[in-house]
Protein backbone atom coordinates (compact mmCIF):
# COMPACT_ATOMS: atom_id res chain seq x y z
CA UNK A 1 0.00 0.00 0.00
CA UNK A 2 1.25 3.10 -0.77
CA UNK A 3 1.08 5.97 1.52
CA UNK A 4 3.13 6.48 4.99
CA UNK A 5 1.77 3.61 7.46
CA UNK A 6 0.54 4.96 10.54
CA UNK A 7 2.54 4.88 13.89
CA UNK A 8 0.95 6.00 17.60
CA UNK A 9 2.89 8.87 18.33
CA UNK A 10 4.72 8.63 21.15
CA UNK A 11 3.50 8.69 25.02
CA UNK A 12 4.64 12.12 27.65
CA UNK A 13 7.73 10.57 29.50
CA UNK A 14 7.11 12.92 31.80
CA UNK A 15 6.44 11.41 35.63
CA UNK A 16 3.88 13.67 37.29
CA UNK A 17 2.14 16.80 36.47
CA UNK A 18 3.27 19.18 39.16
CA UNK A 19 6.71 21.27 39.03
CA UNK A 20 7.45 19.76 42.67
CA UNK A 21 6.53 16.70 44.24
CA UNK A 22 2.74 15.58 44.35
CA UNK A 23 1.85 15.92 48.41
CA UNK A 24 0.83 12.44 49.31
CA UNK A 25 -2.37 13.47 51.17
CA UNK A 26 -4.29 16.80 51.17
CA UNK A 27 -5.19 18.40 54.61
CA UNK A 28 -7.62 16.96 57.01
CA UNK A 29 -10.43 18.41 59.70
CA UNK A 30 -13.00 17.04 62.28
CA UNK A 31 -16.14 18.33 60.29
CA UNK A 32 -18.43 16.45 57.96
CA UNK A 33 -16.40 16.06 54.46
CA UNK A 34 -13.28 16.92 55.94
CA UNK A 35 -11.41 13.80 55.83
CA UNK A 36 -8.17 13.80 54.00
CA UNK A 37 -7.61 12.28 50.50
CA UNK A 38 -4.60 10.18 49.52
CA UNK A 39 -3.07 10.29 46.38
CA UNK A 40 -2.21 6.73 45.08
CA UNK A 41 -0.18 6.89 41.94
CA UNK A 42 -1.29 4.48 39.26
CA UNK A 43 -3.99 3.42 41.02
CA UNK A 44 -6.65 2.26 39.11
CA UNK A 45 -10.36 3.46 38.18
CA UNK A 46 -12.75 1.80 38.77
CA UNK A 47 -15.56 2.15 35.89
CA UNK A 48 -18.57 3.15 37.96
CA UNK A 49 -16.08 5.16 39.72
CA UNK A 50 -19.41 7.00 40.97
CA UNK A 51 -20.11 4.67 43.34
CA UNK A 52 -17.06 5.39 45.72
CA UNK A 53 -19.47 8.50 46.51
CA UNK A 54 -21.61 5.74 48.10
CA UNK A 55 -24.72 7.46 47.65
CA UNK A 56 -27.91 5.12 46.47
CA UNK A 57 -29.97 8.03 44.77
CA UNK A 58 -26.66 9.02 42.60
CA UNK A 59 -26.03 5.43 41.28
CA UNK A 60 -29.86 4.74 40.93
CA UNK A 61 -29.78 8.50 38.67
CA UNK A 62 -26.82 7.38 36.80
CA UNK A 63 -28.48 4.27 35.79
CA UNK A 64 -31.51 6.09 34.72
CA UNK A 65 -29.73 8.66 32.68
CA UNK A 66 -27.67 5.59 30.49
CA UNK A 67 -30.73 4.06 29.87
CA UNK A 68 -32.77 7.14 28.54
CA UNK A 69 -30.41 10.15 27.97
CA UNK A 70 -30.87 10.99 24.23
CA UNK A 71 -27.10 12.56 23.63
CA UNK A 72 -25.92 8.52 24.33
CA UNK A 73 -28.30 7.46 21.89
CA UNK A 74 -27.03 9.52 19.41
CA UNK A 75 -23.60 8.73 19.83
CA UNK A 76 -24.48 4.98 20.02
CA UNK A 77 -25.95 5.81 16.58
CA UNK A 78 -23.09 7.25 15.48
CA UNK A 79 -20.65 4.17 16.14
CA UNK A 80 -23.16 1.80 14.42
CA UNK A 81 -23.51 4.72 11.24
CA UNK A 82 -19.05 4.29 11.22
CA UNK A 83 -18.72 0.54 11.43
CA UNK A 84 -21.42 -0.03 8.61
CA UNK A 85 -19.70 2.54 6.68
CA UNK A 86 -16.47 0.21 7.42
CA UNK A 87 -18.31 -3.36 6.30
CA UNK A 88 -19.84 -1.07 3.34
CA UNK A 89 -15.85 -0.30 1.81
CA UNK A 90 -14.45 -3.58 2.61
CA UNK A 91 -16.88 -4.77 -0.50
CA UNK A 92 -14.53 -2.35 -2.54
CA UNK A 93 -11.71 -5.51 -2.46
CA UNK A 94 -13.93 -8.14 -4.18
CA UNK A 95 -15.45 -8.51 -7.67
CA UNK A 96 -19.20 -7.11 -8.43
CA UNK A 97 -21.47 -9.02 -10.30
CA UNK A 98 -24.82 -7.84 -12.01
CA UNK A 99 -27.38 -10.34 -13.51
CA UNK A 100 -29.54 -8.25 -16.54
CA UNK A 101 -32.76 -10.04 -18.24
CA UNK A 102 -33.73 -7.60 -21.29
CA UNK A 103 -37.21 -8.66 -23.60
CA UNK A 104 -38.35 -6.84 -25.93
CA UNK A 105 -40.04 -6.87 -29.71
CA UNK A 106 -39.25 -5.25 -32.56
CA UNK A 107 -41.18 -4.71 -35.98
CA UNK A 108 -38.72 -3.46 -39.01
CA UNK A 109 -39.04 -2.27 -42.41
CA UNK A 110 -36.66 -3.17 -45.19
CA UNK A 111 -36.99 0.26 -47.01
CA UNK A 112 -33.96 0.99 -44.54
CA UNK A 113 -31.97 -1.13 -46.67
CA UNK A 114 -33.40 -1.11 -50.07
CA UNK A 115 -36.33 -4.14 -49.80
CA UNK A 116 -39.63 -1.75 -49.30
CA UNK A 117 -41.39 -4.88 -49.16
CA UNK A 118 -39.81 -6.76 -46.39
CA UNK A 119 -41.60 -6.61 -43.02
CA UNK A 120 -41.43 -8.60 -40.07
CA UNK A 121 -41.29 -9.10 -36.38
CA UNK A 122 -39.24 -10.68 -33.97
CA UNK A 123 -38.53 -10.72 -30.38
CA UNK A 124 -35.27 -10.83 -28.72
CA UNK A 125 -34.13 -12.18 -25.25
CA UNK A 126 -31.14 -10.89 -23.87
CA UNK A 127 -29.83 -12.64 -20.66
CA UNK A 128 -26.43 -11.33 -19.13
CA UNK A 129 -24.17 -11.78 -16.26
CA UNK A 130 -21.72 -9.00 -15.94
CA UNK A 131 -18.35 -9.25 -13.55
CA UNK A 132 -16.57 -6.46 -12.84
CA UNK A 133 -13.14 -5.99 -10.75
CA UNK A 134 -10.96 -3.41 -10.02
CA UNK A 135 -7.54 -5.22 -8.38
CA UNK A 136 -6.19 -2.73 -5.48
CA UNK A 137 -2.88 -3.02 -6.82
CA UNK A 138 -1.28 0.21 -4.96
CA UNK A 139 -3.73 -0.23 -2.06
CA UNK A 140 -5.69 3.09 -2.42
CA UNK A 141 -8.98 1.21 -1.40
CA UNK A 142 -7.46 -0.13 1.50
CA UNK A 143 -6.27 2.82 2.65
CA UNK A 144 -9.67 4.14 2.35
CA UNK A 145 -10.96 0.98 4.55
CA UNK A 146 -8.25 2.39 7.26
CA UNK A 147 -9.33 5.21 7.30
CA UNK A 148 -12.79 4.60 7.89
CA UNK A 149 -11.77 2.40 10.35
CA UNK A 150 -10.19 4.67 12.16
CA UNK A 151 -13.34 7.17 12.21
CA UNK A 152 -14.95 4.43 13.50
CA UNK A 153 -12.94 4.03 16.28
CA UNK A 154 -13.10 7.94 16.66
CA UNK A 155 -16.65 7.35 17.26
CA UNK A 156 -16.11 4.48 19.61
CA UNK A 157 -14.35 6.90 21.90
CA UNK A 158 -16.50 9.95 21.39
CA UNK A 159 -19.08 7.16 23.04
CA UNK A 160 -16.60 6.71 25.79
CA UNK A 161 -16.61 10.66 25.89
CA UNK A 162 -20.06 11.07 26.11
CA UNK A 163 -20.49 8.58 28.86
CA UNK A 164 -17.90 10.17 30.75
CA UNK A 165 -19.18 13.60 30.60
CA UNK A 166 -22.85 12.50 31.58
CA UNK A 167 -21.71 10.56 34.49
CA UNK A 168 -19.63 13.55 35.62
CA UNK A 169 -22.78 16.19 34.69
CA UNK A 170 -25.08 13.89 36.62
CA UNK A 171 -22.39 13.72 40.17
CA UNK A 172 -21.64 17.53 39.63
CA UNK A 173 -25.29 18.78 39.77
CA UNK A 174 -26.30 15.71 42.14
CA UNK A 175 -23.19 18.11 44.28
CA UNK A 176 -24.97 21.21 42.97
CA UNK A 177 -28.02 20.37 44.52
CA UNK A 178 -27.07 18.73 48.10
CA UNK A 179 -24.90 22.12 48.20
CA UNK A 180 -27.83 24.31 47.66
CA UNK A 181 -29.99 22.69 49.70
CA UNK A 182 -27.51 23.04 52.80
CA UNK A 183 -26.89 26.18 51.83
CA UNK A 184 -30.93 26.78 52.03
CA UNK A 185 -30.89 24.84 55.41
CA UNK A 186 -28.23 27.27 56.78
CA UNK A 187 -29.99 30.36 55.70
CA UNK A 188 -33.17 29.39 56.97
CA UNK A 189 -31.54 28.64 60.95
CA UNK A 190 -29.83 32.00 60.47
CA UNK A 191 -33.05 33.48 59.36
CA UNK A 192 -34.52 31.51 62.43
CA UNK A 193 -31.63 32.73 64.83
CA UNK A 194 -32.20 36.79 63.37
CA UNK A 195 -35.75 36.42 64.24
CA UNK A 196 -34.77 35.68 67.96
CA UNK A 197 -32.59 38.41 67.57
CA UNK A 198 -35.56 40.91 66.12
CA UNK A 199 -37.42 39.99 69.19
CA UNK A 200 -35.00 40.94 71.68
CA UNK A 201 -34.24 43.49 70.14
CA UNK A 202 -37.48 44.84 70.48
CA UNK A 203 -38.07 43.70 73.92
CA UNK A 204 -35.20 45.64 74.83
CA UNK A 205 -36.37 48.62 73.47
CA UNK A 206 -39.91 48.49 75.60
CA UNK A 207 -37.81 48.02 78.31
CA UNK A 208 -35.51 51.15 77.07
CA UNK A 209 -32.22 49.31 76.85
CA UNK A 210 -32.44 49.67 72.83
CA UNK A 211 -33.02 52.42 70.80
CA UNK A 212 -35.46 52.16 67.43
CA UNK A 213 -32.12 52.43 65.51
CA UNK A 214 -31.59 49.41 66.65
CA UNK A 215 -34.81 47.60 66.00
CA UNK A 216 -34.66 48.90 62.69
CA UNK A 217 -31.13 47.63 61.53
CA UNK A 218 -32.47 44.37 62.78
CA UNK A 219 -35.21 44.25 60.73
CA UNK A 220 -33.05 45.07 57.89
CA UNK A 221 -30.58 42.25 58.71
CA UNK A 222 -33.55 39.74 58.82
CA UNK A 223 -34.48 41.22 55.42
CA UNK A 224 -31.51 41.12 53.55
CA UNK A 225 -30.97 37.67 54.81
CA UNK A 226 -34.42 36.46 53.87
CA UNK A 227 -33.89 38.12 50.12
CA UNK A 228 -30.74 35.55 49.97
CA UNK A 229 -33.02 32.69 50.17
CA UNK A 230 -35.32 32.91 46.80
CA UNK A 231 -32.12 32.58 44.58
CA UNK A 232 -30.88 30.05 46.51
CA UNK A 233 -34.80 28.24 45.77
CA UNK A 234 -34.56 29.34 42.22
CA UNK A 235 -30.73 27.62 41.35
CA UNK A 236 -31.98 24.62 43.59
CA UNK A 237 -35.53 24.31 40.92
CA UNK A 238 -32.70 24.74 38.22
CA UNK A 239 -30.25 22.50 38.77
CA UNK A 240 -33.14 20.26 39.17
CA UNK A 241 -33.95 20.50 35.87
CA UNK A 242 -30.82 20.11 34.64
CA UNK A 243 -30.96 15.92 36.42
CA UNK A 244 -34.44 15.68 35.33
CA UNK A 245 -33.15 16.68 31.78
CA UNK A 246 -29.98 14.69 31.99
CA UNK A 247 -31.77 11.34 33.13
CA UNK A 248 -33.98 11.75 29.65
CA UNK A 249 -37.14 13.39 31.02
CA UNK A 250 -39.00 16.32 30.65
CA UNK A 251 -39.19 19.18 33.22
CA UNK A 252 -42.87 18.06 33.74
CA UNK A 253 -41.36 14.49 34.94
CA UNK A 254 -38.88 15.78 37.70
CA UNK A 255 -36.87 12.73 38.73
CA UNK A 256 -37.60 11.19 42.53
CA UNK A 257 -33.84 11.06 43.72
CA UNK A 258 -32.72 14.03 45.84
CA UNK A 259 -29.42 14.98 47.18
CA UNK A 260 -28.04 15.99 50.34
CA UNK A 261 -24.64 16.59 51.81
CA UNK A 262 -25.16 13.88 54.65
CA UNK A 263 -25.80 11.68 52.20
CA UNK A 264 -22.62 11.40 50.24
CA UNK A 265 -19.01 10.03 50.86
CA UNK A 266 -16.30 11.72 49.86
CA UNK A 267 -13.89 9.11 48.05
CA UNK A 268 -10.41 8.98 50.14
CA UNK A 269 -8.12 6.43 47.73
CA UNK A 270 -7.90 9.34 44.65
CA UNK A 271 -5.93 7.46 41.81
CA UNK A 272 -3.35 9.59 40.20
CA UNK A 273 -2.03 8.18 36.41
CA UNK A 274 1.08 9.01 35.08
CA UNK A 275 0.88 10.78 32.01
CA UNK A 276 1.90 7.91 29.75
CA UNK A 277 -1.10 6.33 31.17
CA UNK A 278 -3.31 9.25 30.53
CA UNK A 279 -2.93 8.81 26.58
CA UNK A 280 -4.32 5.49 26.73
CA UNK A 281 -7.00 6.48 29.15
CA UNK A 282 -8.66 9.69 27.91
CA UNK A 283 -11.20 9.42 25.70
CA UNK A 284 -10.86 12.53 23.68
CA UNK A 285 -7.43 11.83 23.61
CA UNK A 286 -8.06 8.64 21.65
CA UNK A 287 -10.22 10.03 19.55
CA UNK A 288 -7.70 13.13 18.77
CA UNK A 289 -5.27 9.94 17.74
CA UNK A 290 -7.71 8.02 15.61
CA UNK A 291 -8.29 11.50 13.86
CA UNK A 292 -4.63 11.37 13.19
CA UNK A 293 -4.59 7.96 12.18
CA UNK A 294 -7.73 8.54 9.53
CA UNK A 295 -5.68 11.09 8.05
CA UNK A 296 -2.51 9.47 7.84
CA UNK A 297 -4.54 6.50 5.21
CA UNK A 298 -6.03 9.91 3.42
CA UNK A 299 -2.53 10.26 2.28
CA UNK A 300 -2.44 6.77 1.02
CA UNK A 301 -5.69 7.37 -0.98
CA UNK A 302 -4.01 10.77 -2.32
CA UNK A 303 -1.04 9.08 -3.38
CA UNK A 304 -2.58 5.86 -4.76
CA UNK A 305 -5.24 8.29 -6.59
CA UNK A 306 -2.18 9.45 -8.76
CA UNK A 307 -1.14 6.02 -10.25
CA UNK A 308 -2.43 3.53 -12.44
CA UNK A 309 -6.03 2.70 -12.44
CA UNK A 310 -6.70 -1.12 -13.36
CA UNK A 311 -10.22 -3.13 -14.18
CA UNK A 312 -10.99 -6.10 -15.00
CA UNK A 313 -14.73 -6.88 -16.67
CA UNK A 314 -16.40 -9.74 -17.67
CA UNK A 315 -19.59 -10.89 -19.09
CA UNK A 316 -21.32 -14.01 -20.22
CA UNK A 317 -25.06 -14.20 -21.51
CA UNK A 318 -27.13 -15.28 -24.51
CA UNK A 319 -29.07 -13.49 -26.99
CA UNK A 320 -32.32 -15.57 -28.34
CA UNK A 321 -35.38 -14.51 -30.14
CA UNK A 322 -37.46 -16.34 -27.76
CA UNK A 323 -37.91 -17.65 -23.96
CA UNK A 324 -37.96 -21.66 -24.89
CA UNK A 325 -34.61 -21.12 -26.69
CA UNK A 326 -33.16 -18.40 -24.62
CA UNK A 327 -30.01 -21.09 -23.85
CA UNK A 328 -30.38 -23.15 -27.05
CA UNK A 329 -26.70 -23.87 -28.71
CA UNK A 330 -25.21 -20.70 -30.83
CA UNK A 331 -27.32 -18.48 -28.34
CA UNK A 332 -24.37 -17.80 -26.08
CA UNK A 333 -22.41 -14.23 -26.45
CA UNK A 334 -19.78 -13.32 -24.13
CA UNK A 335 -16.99 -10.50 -23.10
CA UNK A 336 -13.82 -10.30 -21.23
CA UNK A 337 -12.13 -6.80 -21.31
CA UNK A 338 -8.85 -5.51 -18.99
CA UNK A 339 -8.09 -2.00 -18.81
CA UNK A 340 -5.68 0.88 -17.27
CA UNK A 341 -6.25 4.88 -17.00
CA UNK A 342 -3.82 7.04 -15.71
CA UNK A 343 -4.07 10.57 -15.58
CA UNK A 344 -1.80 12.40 -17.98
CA UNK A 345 -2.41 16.37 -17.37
CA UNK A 346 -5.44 17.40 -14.59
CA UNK A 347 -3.62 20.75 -14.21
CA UNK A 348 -2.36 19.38 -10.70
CA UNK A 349 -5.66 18.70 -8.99
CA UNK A 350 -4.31 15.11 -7.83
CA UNK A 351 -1.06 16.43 -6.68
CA UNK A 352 -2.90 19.56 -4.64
CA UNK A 353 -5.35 17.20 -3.20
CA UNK A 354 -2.40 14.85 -1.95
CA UNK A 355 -0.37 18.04 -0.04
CA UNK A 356 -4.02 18.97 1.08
CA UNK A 357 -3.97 15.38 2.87
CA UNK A 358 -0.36 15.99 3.68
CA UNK A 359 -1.39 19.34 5.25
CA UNK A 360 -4.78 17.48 7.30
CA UNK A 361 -2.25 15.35 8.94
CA UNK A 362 0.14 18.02 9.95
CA UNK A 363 -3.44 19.80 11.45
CA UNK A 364 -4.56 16.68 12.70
CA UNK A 365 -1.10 16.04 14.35
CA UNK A 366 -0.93 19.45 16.13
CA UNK A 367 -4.35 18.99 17.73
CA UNK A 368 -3.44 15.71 18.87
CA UNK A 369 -0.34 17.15 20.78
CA UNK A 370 -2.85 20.22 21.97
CA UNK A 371 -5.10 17.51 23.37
CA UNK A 372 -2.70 15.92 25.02
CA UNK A 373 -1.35 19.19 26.96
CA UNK A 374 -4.99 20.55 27.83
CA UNK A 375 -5.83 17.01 28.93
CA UNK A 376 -2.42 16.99 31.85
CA UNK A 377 -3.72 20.38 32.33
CA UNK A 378 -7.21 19.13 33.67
CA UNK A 379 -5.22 16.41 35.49
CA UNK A 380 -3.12 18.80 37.06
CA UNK A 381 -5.80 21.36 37.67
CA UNK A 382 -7.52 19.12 39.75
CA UNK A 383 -5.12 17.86 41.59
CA UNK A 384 -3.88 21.66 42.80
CA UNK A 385 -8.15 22.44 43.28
CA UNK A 386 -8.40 19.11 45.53
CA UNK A 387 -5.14 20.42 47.94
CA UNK A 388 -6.46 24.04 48.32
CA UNK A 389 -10.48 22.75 48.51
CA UNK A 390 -8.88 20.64 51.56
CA UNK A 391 -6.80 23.58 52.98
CA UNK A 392 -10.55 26.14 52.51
CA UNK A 393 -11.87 23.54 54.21
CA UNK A 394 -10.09 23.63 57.39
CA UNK A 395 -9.92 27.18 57.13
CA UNK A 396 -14.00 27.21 56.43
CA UNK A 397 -14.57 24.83 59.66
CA UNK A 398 -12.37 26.97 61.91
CA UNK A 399 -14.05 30.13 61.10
CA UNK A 400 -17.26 28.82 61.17
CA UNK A 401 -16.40 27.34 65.02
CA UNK A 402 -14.59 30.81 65.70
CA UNK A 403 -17.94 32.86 64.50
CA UNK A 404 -20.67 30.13 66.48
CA UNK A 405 -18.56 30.67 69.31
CA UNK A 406 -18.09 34.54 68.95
CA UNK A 407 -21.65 34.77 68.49
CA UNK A 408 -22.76 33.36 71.42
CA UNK A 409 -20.78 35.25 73.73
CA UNK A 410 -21.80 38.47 72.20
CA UNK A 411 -25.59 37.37 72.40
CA UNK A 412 -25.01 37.03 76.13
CA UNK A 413 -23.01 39.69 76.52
CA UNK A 414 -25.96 41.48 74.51
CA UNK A 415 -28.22 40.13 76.81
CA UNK A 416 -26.53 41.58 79.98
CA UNK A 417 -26.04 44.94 78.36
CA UNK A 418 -22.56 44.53 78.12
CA UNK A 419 -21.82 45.84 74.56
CA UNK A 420 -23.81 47.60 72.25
CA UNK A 421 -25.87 46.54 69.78
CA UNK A 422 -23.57 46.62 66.41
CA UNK A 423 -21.04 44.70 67.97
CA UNK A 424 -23.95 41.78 67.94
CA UNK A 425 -25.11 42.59 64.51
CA UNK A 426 -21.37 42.05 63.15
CA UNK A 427 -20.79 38.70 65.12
CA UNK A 428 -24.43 37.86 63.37
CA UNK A 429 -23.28 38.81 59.78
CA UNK A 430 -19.91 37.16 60.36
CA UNK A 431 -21.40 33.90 61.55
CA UNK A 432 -24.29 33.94 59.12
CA UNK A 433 -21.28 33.99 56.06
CA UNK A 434 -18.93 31.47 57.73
CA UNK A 435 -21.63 28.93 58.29
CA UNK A 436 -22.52 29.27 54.07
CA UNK A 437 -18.96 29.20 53.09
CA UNK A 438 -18.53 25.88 55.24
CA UNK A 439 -21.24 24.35 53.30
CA UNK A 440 -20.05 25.49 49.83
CA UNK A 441 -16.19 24.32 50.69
CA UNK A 442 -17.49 21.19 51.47
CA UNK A 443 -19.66 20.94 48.17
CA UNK A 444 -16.77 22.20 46.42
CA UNK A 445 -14.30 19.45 47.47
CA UNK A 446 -16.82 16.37 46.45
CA UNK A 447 -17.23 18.37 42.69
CA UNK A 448 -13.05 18.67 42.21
CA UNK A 449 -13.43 15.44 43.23
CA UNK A 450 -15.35 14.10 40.42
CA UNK A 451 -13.46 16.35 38.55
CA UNK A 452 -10.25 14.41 38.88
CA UNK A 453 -12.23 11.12 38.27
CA UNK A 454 -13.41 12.77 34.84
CA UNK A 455 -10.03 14.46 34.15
CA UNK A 456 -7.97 10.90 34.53
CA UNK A 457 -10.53 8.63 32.05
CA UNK A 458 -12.94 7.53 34.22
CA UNK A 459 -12.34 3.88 34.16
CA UNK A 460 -14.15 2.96 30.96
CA UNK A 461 -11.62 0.18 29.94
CA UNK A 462 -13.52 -2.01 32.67
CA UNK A 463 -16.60 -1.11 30.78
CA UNK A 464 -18.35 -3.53 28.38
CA UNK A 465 -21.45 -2.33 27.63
CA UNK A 466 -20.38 -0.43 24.72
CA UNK A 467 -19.56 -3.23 22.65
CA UNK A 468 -22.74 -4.98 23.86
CA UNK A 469 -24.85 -2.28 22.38
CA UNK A 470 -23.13 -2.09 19.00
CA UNK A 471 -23.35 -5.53 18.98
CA UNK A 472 -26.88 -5.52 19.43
CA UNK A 473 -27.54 -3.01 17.72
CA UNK A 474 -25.97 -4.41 14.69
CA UNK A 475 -28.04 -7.65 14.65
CA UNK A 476 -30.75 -5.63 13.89
């Protein structure tokens, strides 16, 4: 075959993804989702890595959403549409044959040729079987095969993409929503605790030990903190939409599984690959290298395009003037023909469309290389967002102790008519942030978390269902 043959291109030798060392283990703090997370290089993944969140409503919402989420049909579709296209070139390499049956009946006239009064009528049967070939001798049509071989294994991983990327949608909003939800339960104690607060206020006043300034800034605190809540309502009724729509249901058919904080485990064992590893686990870089690999047989297409063009044709039949003697003896015609075209002058378009190829793989090759780089980046992004989420997190937990504690001294102190009344209302407002932010750091660390899952491959080599669908699809 003519045409370069295609070679993987070669794997990052590079042995972590971090200037310094990787920290073995991210910080750790005696609050809910503040255990610390190991690093375990080339650990493997697991392919329901989802699970290691151990929550029952996530994995039962997963489930759902492979079963009925339409973007996985379509890309299901999509492998099946490749690999026929594959089985339909592979016919290319063998010999076509055509059976034609032709009747028909025919009145002449001899004035044609001089006899005015010859007439007749006759019918003629034509039976033929026609064989054509055309022998791949510089392997163009093979090179076409490998190439749409390799699209079809482009598809195959955009699958594995999609799969990955609707898992990870489904754990980050699942996240989304147990976040917003504590976030909803904190605001609503704090409104709770600010109503408390309103009322002594205001018994304090009757009593003279406030002034109506004070009442008033109250009220306002209890306001502003009760306009926090209806956005909080409306990204909760949004995000779930967003499951209802990912698990392949309308907004009218909201799914049943709901999501809190308490409910979920945050995975401790984090797997980290080493780069070369990465290459053979990320799905879009897979599909960036069958891309490469489909342009590499264009070339061989381009080049065999420009060379000698053989056939080979055949045909056997019989021409009778009637059905019961359609295959009587002296009937029988037949053909055999060979032939070879080559291009002489096309004004270059043959030799332009083979540096076009030429040129695809040089594109192809540089996105491969980009993929490669933005796909260490995720790796590496998530690795630095898990170590600071941990290091927030013990910073969220102590200020949130510090401000619970702060605040209750003050409200005695309050009570007693120790300090005045804006020194309460700032312990209040510091508290009242503090207790959100410890609620969003700890939402934050279980969505890097997934993050890092989706970033590394997501353990679809322990997968099979893929192939199981295209193969039942394909018996179809």
């Amino acid at each position: 075959m003519v045409g370069p043959d295609f070679h993987r291109p070669a794997a990052p030798t590079d042995s972590g993804y971090t200037p310094e060392p990787l920290a073995t283990q991210t910080a750790a703090v005696n609050t809910r989702g503040g255990d610390a997370q190991h690093f375990v290089p080339a650990q493997d993944i697991p392919g329901e890595w989802w699970t290691l969140f151990r929550s029952e409503p996530l994995n039962r919402l997963i489930e759902q959403s492979l079963h009925a989420n339409p973007d996985l049909e379509a890309a299901q579709a999509a492998l099946r549409q490749a690999q026929e296209n594959v089985r339909a070139q592979q016919g290319a390499l063998f010999p076509t044959a055509n059976l034609n049956f032709q009747a028909e009946k025919e009145r002449i006239s001899g004035a044609s040729f001089g006899e005015p009064s010859l007439h007749a009528t006759f019918g003629l049967v034509t039976p033929t079987l026609n064989i054509s070939y055309a022998p791949d001798v510089f392997g163009g049509t093979r090179r076409e095969i490998e190439s749409l071989a390799a699209q079809a294994e482009y598809q195959r991983f955009q699958l594995e993409a999609t799969y990955l990327t609707l898992t990870s949608n489904v754990v980050v909003a699942a996240v989304q929503e147990a976040s917003l939800r504590g976030q909803i339960e904190a605001t609503r104690d704090i409104i709770r605790d600010q109503t408390q607060s309103l009322n002594l206020v205001r018994q304090r006043f009757a009593l003279g030990g406030a002034s109506q300034a004070d009442v008033l800034t109250q009220q306002a605190q209890l306001a502003q903190t009760q306009a926090t809540l209806p956005p909080l309502q409306k990204q909760l009724a949004q995000t779930r939409d967003q499951l209802t729509a990912l698990a392949g249901q309308l907004p009218a058919h909201e799914v049943a599984e709901t999501f809190a904080l308490d409910s979920m485990h945050l995975p401790q064992d984090m797997p980290v690959s080493l780069p070369s590893q990465l290459v053979e686990q990320r799905p879009d870089i897979r599909a960036a290298e069958a891309e490469l690999h489909a342009a590499s047989a264009e070339i061989g297409v381009a080049t065999a395009a420009q060379l000698p063009q053989f056939t080979i044709s055949a045909a056997l039949g019989a021409t009778s003037t009637g059905f019961t003697n359609m295959f009587a003896p002296g009937t029988g015609v037949w053909t055999i023909a060979g032939g070879v075209a080559q291009t002489l002058f096309d004004a270059g378009t043959l030799l332009h469309k083979k540096r076009a190829a030429v040129a695809a793989f040089d594109q192809t090759a540089a996105q491969y290389r980009s993929t490669v780089i933005k796909a260490c980046q995720n790796v590496a992004d998530a690795l630095r967002a898990m170590q600071s989420d941990a290091d927030a997190m013990v910073a969220a937990a102590a200020s949130e102790r510090a401000a619970a504690a702060s605040l209750d001294l003050v409200q005695r102190q309050y009570q007693l008519g120790a300090i005045d009344y804006l020194t309460l209302l700032n312990a209040q407002r510091t508290w009242q942030q503090a207790r959100i932010s410890l609620v969003q750091a700890e939402a934050t660390r279980y969505a890097d978390t997934a993050a890092l899952f989706q970033a590394l491959g997501g353990g679809w080599w322990h997968r099979s269902d893929v192939a199981q669908v295209a193969d039942n699809q394909q018996s179809r």
